[in-house]
C-alpha atoms as a PDB file:
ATOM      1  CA  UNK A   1     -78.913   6.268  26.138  1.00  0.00           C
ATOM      2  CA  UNK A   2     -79.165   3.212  24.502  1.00  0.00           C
ATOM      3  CA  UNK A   3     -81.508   0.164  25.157  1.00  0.00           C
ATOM      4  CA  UNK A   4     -78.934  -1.927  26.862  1.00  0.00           C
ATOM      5  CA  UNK A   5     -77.894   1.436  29.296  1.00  0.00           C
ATOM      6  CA  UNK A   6     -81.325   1.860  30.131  1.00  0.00           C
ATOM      7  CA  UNK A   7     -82.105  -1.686  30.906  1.00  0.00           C
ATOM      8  CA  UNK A   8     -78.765  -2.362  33.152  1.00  0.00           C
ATOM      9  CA  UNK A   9     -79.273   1.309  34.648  1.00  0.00           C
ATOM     10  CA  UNK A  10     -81.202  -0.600  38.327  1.00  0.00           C
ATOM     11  CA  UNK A  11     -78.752  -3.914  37.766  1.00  0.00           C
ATOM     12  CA  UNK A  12     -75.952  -4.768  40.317  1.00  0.00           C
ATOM     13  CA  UNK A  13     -73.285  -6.281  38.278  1.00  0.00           C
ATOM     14  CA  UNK A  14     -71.385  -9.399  39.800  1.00  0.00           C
ATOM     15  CA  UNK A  15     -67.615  -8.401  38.310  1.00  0.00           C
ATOM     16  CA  UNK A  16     -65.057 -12.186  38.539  1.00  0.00           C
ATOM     17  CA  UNK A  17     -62.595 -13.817  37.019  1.00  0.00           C
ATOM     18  CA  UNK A  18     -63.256 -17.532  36.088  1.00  0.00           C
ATOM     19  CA  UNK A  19     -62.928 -19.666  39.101  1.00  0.00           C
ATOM     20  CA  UNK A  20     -63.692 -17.087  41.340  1.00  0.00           C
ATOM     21  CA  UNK A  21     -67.408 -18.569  41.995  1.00  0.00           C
ATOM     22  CA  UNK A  22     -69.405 -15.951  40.443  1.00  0.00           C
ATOM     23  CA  UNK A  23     -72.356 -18.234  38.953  1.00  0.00           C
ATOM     24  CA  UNK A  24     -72.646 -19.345  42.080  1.00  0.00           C
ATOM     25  CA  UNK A  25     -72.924 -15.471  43.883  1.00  0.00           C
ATOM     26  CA  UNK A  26     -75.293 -14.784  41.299  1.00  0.00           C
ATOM     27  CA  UNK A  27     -77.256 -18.140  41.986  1.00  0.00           C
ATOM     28  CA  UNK A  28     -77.678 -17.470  46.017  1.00  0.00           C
ATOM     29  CA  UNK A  29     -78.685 -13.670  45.480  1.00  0.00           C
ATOM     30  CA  UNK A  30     -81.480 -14.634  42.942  1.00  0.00           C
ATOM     31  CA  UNK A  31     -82.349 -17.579  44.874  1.00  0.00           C
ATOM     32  CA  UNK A  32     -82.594 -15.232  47.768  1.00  0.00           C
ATOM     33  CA  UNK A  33     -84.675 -12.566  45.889  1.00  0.00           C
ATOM     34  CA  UNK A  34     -87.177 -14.785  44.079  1.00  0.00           C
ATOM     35  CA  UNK A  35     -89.703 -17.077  45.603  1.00  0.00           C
ATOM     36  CA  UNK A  36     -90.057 -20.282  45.286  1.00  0.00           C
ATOM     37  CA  UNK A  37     -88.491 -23.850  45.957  1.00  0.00           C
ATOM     38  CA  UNK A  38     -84.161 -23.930  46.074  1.00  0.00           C
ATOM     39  CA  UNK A  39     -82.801 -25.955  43.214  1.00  0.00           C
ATOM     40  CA  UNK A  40     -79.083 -26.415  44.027  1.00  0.00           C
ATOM     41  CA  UNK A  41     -77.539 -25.602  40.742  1.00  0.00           C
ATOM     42  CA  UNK A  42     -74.529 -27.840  41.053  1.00  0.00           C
ATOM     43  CA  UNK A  43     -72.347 -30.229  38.578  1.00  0.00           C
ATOM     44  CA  UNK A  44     -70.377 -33.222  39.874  1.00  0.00           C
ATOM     45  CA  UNK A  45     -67.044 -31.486  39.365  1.00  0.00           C
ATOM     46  CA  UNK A  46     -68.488 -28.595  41.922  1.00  0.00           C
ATOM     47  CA  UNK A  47     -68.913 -25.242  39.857  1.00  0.00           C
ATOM     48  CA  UNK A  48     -72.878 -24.233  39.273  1.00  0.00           C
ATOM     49  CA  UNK A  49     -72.797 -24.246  35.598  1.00  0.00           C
ATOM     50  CA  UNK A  50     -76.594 -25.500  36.130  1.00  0.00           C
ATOM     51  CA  UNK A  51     -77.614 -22.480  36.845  1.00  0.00           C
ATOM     52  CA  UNK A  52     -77.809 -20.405  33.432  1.00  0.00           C
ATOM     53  CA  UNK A  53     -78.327 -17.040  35.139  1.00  0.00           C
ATOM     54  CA  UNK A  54     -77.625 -13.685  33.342  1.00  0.00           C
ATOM     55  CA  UNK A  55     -74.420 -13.566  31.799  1.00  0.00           C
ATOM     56  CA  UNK A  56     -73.377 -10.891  29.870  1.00  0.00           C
ATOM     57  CA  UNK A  57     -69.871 -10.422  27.737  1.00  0.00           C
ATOM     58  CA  UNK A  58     -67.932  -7.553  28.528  1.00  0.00           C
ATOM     59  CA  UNK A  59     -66.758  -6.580  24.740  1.00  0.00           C
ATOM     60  CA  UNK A  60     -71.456  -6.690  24.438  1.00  0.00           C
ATOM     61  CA  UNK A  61     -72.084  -3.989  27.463  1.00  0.00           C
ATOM     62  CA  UNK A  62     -72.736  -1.357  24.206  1.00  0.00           C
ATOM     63  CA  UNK A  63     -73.270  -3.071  21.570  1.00  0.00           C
ATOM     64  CA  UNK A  64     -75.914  -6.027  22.507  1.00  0.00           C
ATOM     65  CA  UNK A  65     -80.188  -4.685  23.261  1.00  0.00           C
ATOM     66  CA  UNK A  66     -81.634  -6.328  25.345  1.00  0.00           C
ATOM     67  CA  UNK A  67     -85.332  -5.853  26.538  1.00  0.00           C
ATOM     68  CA  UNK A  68     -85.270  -6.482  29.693  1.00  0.00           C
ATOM     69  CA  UNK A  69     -82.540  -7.033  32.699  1.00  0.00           C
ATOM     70  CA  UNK A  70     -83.106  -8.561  36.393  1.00  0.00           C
ATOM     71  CA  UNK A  71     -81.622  -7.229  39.281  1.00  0.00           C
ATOM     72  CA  UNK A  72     -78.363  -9.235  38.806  1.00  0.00           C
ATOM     73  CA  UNK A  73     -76.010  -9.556  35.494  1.00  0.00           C
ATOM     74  CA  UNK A  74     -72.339 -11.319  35.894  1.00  0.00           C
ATOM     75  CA  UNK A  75     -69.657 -10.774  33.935  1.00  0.00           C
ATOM     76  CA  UNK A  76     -65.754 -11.189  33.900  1.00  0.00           C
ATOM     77  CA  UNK A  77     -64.224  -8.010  33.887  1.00  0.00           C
ATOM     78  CA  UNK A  78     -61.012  -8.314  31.818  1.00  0.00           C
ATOM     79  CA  UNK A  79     -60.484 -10.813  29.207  1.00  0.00           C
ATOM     80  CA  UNK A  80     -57.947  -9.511  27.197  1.00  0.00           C
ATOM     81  CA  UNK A  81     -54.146  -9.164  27.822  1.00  0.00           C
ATOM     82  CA  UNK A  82     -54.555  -5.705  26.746  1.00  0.00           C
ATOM     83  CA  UNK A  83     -57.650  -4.435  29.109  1.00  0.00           C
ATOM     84  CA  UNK A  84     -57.367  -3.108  32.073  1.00  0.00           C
ATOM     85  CA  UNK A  85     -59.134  -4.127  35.106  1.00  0.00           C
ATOM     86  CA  UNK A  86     -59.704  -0.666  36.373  1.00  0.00           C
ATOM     87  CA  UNK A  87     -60.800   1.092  33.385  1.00  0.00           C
ATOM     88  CA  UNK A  88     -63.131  -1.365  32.529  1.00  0.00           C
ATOM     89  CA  UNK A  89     -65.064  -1.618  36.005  1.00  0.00           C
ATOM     90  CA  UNK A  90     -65.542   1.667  35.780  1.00  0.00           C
ATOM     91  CA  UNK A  91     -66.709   1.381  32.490  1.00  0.00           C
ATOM     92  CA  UNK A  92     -69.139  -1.352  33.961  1.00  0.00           C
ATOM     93  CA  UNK A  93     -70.166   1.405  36.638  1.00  0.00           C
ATOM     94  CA  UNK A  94     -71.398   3.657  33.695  1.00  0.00           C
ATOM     95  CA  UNK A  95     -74.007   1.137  32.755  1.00  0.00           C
ATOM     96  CA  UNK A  96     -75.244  -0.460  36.101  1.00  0.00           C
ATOM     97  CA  UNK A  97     -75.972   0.276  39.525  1.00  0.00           C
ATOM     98  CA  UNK A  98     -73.397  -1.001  41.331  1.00  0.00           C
ATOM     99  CA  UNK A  99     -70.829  -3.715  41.043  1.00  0.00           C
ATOM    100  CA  UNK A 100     -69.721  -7.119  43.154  1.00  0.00           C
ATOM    101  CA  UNK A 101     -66.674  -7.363  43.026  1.00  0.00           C
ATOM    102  CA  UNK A 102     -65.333 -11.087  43.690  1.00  0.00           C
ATOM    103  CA  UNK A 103     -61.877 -10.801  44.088  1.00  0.00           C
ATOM    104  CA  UNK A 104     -59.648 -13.758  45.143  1.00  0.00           C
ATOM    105  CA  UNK A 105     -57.155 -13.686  48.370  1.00  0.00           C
ATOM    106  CA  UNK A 106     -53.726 -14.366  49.216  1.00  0.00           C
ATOM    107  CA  UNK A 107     -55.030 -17.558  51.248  1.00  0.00           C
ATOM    108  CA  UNK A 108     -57.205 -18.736  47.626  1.00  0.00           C
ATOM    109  CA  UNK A 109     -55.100 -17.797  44.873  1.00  0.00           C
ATOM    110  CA  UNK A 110     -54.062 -21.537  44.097  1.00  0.00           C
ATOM    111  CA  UNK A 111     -57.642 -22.470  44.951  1.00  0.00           C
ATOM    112  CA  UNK A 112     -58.446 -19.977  42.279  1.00  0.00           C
ATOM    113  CA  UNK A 113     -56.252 -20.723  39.645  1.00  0.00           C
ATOM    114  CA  UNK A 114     -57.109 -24.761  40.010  1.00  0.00           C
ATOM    115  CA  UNK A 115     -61.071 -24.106  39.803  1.00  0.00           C
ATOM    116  CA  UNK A 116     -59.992 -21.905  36.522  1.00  0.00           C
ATOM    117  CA  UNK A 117     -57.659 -24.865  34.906  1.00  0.00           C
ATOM    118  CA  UNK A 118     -60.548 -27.768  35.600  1.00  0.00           C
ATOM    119  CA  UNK A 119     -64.231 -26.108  36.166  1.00  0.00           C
ATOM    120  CA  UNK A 120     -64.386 -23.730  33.117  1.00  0.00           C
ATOM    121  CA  UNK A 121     -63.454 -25.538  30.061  1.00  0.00           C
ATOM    122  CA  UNK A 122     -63.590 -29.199  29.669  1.00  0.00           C
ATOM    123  CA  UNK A 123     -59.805 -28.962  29.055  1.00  0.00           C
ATOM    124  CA  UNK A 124     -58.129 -26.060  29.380  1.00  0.00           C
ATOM    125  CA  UNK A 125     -54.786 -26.807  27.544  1.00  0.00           C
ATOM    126  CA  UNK A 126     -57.028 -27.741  24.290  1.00  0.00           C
ATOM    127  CA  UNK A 127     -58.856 -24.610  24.698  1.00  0.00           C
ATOM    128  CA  UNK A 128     -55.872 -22.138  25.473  1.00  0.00           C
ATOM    129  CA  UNK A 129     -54.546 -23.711  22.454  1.00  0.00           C
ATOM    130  CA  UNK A 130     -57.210 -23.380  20.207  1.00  0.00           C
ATOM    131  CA  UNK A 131     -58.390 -19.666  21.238  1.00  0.00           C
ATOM    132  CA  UNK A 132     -55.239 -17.955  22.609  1.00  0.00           C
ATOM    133  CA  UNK A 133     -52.142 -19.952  22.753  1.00  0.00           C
ATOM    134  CA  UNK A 134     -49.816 -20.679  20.086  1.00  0.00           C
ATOM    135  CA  UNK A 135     -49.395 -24.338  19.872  1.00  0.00           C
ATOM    136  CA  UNK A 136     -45.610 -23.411  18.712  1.00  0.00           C
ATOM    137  CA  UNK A 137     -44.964 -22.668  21.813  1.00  0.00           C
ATOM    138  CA  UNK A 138     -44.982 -26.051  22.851  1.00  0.00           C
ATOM    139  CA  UNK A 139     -43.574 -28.070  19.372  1.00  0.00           C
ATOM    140  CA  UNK A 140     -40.155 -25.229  18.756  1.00  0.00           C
ATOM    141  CA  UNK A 141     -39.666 -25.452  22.754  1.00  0.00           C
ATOM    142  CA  UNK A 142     -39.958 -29.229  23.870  1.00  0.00           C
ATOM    143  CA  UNK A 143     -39.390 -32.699  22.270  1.00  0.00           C
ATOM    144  CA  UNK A 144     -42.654 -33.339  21.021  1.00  0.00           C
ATOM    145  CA  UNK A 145     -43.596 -34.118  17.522  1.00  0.00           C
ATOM    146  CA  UNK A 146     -46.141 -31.423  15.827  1.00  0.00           C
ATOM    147  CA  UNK A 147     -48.352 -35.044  15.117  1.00  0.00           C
ATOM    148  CA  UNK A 148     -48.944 -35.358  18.621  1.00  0.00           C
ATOM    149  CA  UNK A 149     -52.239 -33.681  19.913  1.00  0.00           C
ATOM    150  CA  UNK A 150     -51.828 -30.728  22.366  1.00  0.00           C
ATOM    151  CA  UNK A 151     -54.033 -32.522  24.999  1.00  0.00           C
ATOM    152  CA  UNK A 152     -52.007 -35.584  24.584  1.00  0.00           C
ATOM    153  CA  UNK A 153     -48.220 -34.292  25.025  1.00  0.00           C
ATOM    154  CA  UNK A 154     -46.834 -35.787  27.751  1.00  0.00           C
ATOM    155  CA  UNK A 155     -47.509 -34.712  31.465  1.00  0.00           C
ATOM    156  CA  UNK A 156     -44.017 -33.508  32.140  1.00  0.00           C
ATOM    157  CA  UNK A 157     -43.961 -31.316  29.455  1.00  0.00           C
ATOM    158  CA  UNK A 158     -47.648 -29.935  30.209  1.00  0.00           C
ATOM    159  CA  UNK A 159     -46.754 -29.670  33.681  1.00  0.00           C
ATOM    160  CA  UNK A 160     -43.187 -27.445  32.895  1.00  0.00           C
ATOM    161  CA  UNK A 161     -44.825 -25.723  30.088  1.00  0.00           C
ATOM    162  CA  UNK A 162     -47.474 -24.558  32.647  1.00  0.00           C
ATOM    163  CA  UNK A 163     -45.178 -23.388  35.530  1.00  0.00           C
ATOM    164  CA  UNK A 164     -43.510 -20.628  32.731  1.00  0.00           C
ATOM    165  CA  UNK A 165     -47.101 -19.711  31.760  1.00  0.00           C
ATOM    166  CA  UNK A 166     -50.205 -20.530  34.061  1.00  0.00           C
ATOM    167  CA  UNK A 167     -49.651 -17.887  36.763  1.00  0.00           C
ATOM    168  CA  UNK A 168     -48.011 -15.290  35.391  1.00  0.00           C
ATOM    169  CA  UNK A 169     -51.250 -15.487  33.201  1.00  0.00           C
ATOM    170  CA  UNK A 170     -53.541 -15.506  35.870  1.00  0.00           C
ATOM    171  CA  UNK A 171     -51.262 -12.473  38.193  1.00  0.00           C
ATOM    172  CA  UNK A 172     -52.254 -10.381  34.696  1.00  0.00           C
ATOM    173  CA  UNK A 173     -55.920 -11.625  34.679  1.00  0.00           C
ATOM    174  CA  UNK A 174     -56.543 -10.102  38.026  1.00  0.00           C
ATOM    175  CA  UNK A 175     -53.883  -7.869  37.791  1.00  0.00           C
ATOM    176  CA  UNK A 176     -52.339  -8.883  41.356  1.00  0.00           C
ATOM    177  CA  UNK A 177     -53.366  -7.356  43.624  1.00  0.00           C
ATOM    178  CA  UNK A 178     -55.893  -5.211  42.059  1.00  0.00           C
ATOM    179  CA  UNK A 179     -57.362  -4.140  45.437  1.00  0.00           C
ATOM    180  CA  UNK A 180     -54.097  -2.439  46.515  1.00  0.00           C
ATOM    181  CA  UNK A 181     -55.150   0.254  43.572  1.00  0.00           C
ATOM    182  CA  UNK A 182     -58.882   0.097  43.199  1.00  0.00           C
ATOM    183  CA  UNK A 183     -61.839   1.463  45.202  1.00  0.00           C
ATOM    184  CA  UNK A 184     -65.407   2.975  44.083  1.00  0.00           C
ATOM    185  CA  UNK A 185     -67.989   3.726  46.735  1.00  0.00           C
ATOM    186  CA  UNK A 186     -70.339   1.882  44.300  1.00  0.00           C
ATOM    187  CA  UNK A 187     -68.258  -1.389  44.292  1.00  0.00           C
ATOM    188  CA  UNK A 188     -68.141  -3.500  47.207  1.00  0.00           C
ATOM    189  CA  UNK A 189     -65.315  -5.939  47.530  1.00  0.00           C
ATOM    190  CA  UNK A 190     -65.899  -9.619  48.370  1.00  0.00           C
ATOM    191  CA  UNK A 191     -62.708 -11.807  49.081  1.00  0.00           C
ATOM    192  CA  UNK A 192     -63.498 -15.632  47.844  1.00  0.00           C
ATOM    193  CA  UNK A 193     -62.577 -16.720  51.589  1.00  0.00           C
ATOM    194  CA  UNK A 194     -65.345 -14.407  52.894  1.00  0.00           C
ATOM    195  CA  UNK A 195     -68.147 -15.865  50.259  1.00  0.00           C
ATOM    196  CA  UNK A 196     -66.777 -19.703  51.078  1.00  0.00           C
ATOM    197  CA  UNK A 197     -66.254 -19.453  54.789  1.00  0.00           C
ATOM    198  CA  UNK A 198     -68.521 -16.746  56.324  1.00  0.00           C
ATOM    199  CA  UNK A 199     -71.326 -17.362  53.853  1.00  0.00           C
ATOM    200  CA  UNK A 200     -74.421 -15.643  56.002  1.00  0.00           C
ATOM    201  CA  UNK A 201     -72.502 -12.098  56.825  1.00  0.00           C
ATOM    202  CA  UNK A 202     -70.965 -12.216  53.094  1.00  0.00           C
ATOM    203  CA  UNK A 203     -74.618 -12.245  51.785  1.00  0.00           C
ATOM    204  CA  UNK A 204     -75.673  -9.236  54.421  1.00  0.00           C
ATOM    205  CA  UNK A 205     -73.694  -7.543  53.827  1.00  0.00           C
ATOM    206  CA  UNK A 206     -74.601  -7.465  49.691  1.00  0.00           C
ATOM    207  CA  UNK A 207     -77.889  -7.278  50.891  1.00  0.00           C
ATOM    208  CA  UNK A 208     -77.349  -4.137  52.755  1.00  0.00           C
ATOM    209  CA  UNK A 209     -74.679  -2.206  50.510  1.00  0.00           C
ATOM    210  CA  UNK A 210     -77.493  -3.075  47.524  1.00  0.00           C
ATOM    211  CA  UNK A 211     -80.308  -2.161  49.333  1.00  0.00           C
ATOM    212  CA  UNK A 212     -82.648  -5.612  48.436  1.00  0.00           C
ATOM    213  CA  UNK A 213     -85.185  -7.272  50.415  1.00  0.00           C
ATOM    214  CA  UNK A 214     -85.158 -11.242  50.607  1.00  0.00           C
ATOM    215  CA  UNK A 215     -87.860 -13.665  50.305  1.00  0.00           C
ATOM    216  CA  UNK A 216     -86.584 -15.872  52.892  1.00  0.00           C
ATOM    217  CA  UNK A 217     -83.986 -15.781  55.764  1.00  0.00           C
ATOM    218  CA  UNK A 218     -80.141 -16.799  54.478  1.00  0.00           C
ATOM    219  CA  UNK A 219     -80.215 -19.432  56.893  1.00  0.00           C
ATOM    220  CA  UNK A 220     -82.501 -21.418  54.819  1.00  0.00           C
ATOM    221  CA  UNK A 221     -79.151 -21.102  52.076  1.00  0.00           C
ATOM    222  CA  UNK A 222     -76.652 -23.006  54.627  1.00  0.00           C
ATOM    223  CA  UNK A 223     -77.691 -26.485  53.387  1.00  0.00           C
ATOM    224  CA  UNK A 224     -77.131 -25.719  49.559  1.00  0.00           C
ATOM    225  CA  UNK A 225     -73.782 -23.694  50.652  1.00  0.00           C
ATOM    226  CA  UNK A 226     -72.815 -27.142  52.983  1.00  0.00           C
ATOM    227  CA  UNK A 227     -73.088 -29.162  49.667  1.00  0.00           C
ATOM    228  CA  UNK A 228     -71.011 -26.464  47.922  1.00  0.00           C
ATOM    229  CA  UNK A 229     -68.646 -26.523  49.960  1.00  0.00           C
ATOM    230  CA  UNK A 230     -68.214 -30.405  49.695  1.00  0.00           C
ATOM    231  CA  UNK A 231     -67.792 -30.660  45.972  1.00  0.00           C
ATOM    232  CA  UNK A 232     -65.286 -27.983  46.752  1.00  0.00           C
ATOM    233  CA  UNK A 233     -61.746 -29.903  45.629  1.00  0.00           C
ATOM    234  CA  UNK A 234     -59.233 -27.359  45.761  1.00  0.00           C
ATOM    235  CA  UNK A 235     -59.733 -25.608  49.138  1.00  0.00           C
ATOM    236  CA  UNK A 236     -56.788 -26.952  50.756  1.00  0.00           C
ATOM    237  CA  UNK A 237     -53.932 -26.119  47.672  1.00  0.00           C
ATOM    238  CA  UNK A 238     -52.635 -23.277  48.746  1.00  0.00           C
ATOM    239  CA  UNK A 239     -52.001 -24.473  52.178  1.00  0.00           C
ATOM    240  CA  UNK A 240     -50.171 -27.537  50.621  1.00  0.00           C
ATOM    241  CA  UNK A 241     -48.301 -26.016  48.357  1.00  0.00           C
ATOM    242  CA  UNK A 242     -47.003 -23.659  50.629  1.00  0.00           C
ATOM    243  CA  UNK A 243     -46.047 -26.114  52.911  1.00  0.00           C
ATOM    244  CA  UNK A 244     -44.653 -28.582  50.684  1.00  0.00           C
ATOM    245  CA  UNK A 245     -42.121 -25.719  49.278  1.00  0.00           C
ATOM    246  CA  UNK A 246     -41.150 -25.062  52.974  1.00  0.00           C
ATOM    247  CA  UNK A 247     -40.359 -28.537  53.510  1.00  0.00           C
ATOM    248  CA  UNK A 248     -38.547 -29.160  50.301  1.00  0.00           C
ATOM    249  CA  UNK A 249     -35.994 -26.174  51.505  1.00  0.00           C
ATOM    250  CA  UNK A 250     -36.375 -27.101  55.030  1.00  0.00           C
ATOM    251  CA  UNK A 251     -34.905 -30.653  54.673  1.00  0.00           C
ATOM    252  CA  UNK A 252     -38.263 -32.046  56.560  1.00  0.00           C
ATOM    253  CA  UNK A 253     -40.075 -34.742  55.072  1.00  0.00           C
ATOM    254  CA  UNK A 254     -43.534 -33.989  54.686  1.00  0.00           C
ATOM    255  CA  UNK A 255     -45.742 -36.341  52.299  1.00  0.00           C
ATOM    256  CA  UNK A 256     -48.811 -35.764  50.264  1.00  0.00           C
ATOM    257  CA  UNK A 257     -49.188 -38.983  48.645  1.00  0.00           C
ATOM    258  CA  UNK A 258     -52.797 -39.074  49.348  1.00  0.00           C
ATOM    259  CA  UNK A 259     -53.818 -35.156  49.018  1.00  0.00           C
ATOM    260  CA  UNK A 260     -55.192 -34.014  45.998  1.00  0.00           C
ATOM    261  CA  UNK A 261     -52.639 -32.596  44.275  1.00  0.00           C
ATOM    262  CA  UNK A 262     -53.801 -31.604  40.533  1.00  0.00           C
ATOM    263  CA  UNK A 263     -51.349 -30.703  37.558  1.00  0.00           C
ATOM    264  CA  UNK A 264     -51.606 -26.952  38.430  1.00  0.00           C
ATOM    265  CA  UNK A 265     -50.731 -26.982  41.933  1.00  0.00           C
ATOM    266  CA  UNK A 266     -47.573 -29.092  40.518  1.00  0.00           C
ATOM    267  CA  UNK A 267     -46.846 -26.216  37.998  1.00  0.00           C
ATOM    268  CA  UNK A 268     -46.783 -23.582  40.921  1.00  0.00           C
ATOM    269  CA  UNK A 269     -44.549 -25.549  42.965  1.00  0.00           C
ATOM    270  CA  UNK A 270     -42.208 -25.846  39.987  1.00  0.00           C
ATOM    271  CA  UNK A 271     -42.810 -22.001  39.229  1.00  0.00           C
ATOM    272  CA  UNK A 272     -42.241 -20.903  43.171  1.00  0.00           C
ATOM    273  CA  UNK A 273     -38.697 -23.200  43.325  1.00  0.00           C
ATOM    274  CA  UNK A 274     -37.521 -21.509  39.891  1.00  0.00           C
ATOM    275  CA  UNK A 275     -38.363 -17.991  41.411  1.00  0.00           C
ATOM    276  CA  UNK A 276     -36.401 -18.800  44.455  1.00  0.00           C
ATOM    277  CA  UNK A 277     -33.830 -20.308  42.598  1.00  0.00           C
ATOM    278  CA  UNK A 278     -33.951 -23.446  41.876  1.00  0.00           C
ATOM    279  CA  UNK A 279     -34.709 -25.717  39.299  1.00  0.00           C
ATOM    280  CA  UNK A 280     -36.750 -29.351  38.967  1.00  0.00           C
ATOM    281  CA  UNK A 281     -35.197 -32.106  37.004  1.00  0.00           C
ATOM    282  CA  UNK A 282     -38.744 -32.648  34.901  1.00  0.00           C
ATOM    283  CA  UNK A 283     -37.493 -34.135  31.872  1.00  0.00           C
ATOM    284  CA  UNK A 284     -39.832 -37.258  31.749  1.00  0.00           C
ATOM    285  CA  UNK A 285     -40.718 -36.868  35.490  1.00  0.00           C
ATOM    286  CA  UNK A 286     -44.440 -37.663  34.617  1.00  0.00           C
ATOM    287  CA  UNK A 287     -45.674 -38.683  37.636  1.00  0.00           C
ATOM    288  CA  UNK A 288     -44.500 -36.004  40.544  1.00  0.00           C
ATOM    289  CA  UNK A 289     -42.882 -36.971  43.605  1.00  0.00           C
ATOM    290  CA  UNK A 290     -45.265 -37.245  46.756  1.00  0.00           C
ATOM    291  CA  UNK A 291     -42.950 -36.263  49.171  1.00  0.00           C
ATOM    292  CA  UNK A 292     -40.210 -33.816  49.994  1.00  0.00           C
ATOM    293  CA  UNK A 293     -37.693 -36.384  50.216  1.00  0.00           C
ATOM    294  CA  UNK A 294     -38.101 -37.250  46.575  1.00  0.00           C
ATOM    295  CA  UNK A 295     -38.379 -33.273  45.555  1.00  0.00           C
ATOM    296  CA  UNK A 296     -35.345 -32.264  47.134  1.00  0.00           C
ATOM    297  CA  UNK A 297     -33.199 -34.950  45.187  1.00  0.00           C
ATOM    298  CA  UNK A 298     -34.986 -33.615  41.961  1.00  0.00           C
ATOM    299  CA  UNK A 299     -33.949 -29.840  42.632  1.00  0.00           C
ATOM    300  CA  UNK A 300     -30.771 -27.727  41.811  1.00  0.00           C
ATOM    301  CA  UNK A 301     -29.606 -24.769  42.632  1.00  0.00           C
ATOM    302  CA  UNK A 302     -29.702 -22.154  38.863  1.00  0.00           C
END
């Protein structure tokens, strides 16, 4: 047993993909567990990248020694194309007590996939681009010149280029839906709507399936979870989305001209049309139509 084994052997690991408010798990449960004042640990954009917490890589569970471990350690479970989700929590379960498993659903998959595009990176096209996408994609498929930055290519063509890519990408991340193959009597399941919306019972019932004491009653958390919850942008996207579709096919004018309405939640709608067959005239079309109206005369049938 090496170093790293030994240390993680009494850790509960908190298993998410990005987006999927993990830090922020990590942040109540240690907050909950160790005395003294609560520090909210929240940016202006709403994730609680203030909080530095335990992070550990997944491809350093053998490799990296490490002294000493506190109860809690969060990691994403699967960040390569080629991993697979189940095999690796198990492999996780090997080295640590139990496992969290945030997991998003049906009712917070767009919520997901927007706090993944905007909270993580400080722009996630430039990232992809740089780490894991080939910027050829975009240049051989598009009428862009190879000059042209990929963070400054034109919104339509981010926007379409996104609704072939962005979740299909994500469905593989979390290998959708995971939970319909997946179960460990040492890995308890936490749906993001359960965390967000019925905070205090979420939190129990950690507490009880890891067997922990707390400092100080969850109640005192509500406040810090109200302010979370505020900062929260994206909560209302899959609602919207779905509606706008069925009004688009419904002939019923619906507008969201003052909803937030970010470039992913765009790239759905686009992806959900093609998927029941029909296409968006995007060429150009940088600035999406806020109503239905407008949609429907943009759509044809493929």
């Amino acid at each position: 047993m090496n170093n790293l084994t030994h240390c993680l052997k009494d850790s509960v690991a908190i298993c998410y993909n990005g987006g999927a408010y993990g830090t922020y798990l990590e942040w109540a449960l240690t907050t909950l567990t160790t005395p003294g004042d609560i520090c909210v640990p929240f940016t202006e954009i709403g994730n609680s990248h203030n909080f530095k917490g335990n992070y550990l890589r997944f491809k350093n569970l053998e490799q990296k020694t490490i002294s000493k471990f506190p109860p809690w350690v969060r990691m994403h479970p699967k960040t390569d194309k080629n991993h697979s989700l189940t095999e690796n929590l198990k492999k996780i379960l090997t080295y640590t007590k139990q496992i969290i498993y945030i997991y998003p659903d049906q009712d917070s998959v767009l919520l997901n996939i927007n706090n993944y595009f905007s909270k993580v990176w400080k722009n996630w096209l430039a990232h992809q681009f740089t780490s894991y996408i080939d910027p050829n994609i975009i240049y051989a498929n598009w009428p862009i010149d190879r000059s042209v930055p990929i963070e400054q290519i034109p919104i339509w063509i981010q926007r379409e280029f996104l609704s072939y890519y962005l979740v299909p990408a994500w469905h593989a991340q979390v290998e959708w839906n995971h939970l319909a193959q997946w179960s460990d009597n040492r890995c308890l399941v936490i749906l993001i709507k359960d965390l967000l919306y019925d905070f205090e019972q979420t939190i129990y019932r950690i507490k009880n399936f890891c067997n922990i004491e707390f400092v100080r009653p969850v109640a005192e958390m509500n406040r810090s979870h109200n302010i979370m919850l505020s900062l929260q942008q994206n909560t209302n996207q899959d609602q919207l989305c779905h509606k706008i579709i069925d009004c688009v096919l419904s002939n019923t004018l619906y507008s969201w001209k003052n909803e937030h309405f970010p470039l992913p939640s765009q790239a759905w709608v686009q992806w959900q049309l093609r998927n029941l067959g029909y296409e968006i005239q995007c060429h150009g079309l940088d600035m999406f139509p806020t109503n239905s109206v407008q949609l429907k005369k943009l759509i044809y049938k493929l």
